[in-house]
Structures are given as C-alpha cells and as structure tokens.
C-alpha atoms as a PDB file:
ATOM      1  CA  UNK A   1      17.587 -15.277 -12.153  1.00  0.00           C
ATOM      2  CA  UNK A   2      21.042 -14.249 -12.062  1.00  0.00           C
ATOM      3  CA  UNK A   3      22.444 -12.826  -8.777  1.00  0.00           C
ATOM      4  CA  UNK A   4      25.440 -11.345 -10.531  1.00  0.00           C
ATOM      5  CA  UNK A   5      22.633  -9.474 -12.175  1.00  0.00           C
ATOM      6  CA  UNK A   6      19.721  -8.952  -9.772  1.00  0.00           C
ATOM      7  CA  UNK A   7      19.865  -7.821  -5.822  1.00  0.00           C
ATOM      8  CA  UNK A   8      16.776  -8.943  -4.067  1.00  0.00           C
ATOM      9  CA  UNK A   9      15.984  -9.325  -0.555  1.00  0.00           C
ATOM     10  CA  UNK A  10      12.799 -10.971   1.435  1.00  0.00           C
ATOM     11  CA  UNK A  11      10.922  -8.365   3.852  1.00  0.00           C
ATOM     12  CA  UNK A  12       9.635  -9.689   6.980  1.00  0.00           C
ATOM     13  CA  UNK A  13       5.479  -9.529   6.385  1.00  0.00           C
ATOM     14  CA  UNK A  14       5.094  -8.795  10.129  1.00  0.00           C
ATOM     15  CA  UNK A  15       7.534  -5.843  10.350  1.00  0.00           C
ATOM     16  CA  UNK A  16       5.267  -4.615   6.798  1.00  0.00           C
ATOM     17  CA  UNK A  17       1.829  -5.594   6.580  1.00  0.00           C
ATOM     18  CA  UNK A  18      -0.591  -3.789   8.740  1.00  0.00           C
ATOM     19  CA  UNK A  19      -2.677  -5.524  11.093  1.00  0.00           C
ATOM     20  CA  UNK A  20      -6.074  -5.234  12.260  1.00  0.00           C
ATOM     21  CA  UNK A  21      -5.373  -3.806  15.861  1.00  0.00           C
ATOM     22  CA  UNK A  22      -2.863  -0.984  13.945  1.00  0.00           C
ATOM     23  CA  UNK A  23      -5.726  -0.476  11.445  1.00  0.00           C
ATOM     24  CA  UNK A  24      -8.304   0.253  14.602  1.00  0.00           C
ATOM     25  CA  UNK A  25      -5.306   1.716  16.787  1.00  0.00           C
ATOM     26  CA  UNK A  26      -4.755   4.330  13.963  1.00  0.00           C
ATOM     27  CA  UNK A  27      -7.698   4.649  13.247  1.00  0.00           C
ATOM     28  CA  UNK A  28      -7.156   4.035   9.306  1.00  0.00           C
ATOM     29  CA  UNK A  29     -10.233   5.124   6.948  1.00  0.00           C
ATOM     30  CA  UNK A  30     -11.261   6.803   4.388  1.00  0.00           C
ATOM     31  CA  UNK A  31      -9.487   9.773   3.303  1.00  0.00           C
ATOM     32  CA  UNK A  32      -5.997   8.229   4.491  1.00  0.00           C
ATOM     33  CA  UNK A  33      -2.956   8.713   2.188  1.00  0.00           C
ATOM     34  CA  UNK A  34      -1.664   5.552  -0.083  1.00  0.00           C
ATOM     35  CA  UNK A  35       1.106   5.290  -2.689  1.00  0.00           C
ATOM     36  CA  UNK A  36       1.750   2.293  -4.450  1.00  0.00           C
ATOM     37  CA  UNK A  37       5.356   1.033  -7.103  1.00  0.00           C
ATOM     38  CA  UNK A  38       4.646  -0.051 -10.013  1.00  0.00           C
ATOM     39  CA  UNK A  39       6.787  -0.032 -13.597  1.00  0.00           C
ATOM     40  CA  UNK A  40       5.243   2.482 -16.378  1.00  0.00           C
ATOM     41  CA  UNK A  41       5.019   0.083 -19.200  1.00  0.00           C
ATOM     42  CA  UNK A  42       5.710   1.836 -21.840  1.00  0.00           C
ATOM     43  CA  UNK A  43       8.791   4.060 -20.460  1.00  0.00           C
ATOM     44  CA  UNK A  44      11.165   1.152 -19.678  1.00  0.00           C
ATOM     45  CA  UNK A  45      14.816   1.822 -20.064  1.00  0.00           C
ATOM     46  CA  UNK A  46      17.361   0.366 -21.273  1.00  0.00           C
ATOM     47  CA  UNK A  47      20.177   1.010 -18.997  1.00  0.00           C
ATOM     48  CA  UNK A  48      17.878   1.000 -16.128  1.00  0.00           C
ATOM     49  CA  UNK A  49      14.147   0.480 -15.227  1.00  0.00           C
ATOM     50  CA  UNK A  50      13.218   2.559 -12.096  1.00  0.00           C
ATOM     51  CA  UNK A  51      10.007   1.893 -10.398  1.00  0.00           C
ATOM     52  CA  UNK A  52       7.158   4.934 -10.724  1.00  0.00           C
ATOM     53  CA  UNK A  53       5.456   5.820  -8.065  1.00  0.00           C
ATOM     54  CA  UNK A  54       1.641   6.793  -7.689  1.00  0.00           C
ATOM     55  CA  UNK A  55      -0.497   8.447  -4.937  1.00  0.00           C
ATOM     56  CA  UNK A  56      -4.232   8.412  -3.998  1.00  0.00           C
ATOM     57  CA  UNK A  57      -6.440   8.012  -0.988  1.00  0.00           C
ATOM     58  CA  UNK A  58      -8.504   5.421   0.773  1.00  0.00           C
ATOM     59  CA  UNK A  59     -12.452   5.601  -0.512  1.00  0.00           C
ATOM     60  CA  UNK A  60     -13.591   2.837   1.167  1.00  0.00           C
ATOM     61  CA  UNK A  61     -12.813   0.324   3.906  1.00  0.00           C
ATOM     62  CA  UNK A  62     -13.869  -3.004   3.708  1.00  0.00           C
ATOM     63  CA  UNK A  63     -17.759  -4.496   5.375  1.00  0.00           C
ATOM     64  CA  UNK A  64     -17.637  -7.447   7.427  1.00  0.00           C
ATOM     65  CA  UNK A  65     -18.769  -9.171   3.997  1.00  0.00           C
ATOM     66  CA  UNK A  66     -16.024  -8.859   1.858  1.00  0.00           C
ATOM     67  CA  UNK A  67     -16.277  -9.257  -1.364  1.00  0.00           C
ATOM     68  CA  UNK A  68     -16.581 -12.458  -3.899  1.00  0.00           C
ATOM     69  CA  UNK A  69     -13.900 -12.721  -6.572  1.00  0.00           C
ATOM     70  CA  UNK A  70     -15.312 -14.368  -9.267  1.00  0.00           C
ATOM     71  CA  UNK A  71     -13.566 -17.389  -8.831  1.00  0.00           C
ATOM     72  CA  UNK A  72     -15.544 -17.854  -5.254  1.00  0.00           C
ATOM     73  CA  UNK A  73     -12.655 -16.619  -3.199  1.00  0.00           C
ATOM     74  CA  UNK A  74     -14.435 -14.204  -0.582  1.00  0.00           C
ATOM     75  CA  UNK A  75     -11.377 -11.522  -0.060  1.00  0.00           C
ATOM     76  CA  UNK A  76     -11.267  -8.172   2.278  1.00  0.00           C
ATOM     77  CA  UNK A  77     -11.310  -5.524  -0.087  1.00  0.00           C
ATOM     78  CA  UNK A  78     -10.308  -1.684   0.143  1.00  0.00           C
ATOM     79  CA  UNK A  79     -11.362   0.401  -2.485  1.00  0.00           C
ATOM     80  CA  UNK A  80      -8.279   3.018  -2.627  1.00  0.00           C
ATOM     81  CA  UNK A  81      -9.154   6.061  -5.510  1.00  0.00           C
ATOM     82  CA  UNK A  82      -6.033   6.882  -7.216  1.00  0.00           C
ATOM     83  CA  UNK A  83      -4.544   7.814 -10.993  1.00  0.00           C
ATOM     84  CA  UNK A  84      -2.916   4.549 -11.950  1.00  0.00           C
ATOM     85  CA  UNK A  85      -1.195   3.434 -15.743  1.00  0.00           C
ATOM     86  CA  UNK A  86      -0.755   0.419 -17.419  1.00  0.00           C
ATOM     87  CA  UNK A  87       1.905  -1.779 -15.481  1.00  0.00           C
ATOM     88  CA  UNK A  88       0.657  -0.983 -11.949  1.00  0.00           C
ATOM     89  CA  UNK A  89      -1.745  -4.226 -11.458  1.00  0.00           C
ATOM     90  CA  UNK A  90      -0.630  -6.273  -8.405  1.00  0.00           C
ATOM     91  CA  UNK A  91       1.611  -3.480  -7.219  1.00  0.00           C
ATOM     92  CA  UNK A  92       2.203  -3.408  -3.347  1.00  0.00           C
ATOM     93  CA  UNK A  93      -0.152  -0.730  -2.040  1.00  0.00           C
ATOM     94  CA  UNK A  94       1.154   1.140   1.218  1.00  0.00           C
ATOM     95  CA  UNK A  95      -0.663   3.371   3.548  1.00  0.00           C
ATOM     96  CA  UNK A  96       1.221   6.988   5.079  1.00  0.00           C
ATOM     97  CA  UNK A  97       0.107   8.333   7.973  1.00  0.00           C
ATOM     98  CA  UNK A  98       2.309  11.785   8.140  1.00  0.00           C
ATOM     99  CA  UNK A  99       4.305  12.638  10.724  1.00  0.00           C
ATOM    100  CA  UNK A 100       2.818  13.040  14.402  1.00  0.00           C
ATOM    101  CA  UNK A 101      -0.266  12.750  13.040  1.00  0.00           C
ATOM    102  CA  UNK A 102      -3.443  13.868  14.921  1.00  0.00           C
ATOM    103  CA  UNK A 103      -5.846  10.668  14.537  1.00  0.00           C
ATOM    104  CA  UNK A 104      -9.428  11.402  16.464  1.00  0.00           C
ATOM    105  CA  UNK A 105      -8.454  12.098  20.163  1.00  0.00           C
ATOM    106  CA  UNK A 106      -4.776  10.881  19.837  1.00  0.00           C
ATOM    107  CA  UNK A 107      -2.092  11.825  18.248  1.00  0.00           C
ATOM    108  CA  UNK A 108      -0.039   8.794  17.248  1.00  0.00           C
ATOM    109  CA  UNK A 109       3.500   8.402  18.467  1.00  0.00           C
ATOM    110  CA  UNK A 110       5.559   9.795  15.622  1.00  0.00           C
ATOM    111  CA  UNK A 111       8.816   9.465  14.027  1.00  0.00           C
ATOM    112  CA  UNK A 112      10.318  12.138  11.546  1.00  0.00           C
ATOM    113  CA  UNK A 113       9.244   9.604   8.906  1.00  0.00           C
ATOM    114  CA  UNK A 114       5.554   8.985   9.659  1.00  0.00           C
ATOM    115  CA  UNK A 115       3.910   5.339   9.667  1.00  0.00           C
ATOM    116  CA  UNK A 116       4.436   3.327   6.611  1.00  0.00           C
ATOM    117  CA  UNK A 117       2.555  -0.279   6.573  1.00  0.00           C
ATOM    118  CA  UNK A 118       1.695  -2.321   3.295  1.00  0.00           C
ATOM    119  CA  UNK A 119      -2.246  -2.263   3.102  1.00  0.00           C
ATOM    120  CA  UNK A 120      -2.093  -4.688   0.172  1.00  0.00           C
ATOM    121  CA  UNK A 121      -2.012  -5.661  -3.445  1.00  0.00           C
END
C-alpha cells in the first residue's frame, strides 16, 4: 500500500469501542439508533470511492449465551435491523445516542454531538 496514495490512521479501541459498564451506564437496548460505513459495490468511482452510509436500530441485545458460529467460536451477538446492500459485510457498526438524551431516570451528560461508540462488526 502506497502512502503517497493512501492516508490511514490507527484509532485507539478504548477511546471507540463501547464497554460493558457504558452499555449498562447508558442503558443501551433495543430500539437504540446504529449506522454503520460500508462501500456500495456496484457504484464505485473512478476518481473517488466515498464510503455510504446506512442506518437502523438495535432488535436485540445479546443473552448471557451467546451465540455459536459455526466454526465453534461462541461470540456476543447483537442483532441490529437495518436496510443494508451488497459491500456492507464486516462494516464497523456504531451506536448514537442523540444529544442530551433522556435514558430511564437519567439523562446522560451530553455534548452537542451526542455519544458515538463502535458496537461492532
């Protein structure tokens, strides 16, 4: 990979991942706003190749089971329902809480961007 060609950069996972005392804290669920970056496939261009964006919700938080990938791996799961295209598998999938959002009995300490945190892939 050429670096005369491609800018990249590495993002600190603890500064973007969520953890499991945010997920409680904010009391993340069902219902809760995702987007996720992917590349449409078939709509690359030739001068330049912009990422596309989609948006959905989470359906469904993951049981203290998990779930089995067929290769025996058990892995926490979210099920997140959203319009996706071909191109999007693996793409980073990030949860938005709005703005001063009201969560239960607190409302969490906001910033005029909301709460961005990478849920997963």
């Amino acid at each position: 990979m050429s670096r005369a060609v491609y800018k990249q950069a590495l993002l600190p996972w603890e500064r973007l991942a969520i953890t499991k005392e945010q997920i409680d804290e904010w009391r993340v669920g069902p219902g809760d706003d995702v987007f996720f970056l992917g590349r449409f496939r078939y709509q690359e261009g030739r001068r330049r190749n912009l990422p596309t964006a989609r948006f959905g919700n989470i359906a469904r938080m993951p049981l203290d089971e998990g779930v089995i990938h067929p290769r025996g791996i058990k892995q926490e799961s979210f099920i997140v329902e959203a319009r996706s295209l071909s191109g999007f598998s693996g793409s980073p999938v990030f949860l938005f809480i709005a703005p001063f959002a009201f969560r239960g009995d607190q409302t969490l300490p906001g910033t005029a961007t909301g709460h961005v945190a990478l849920l997963g892939i």
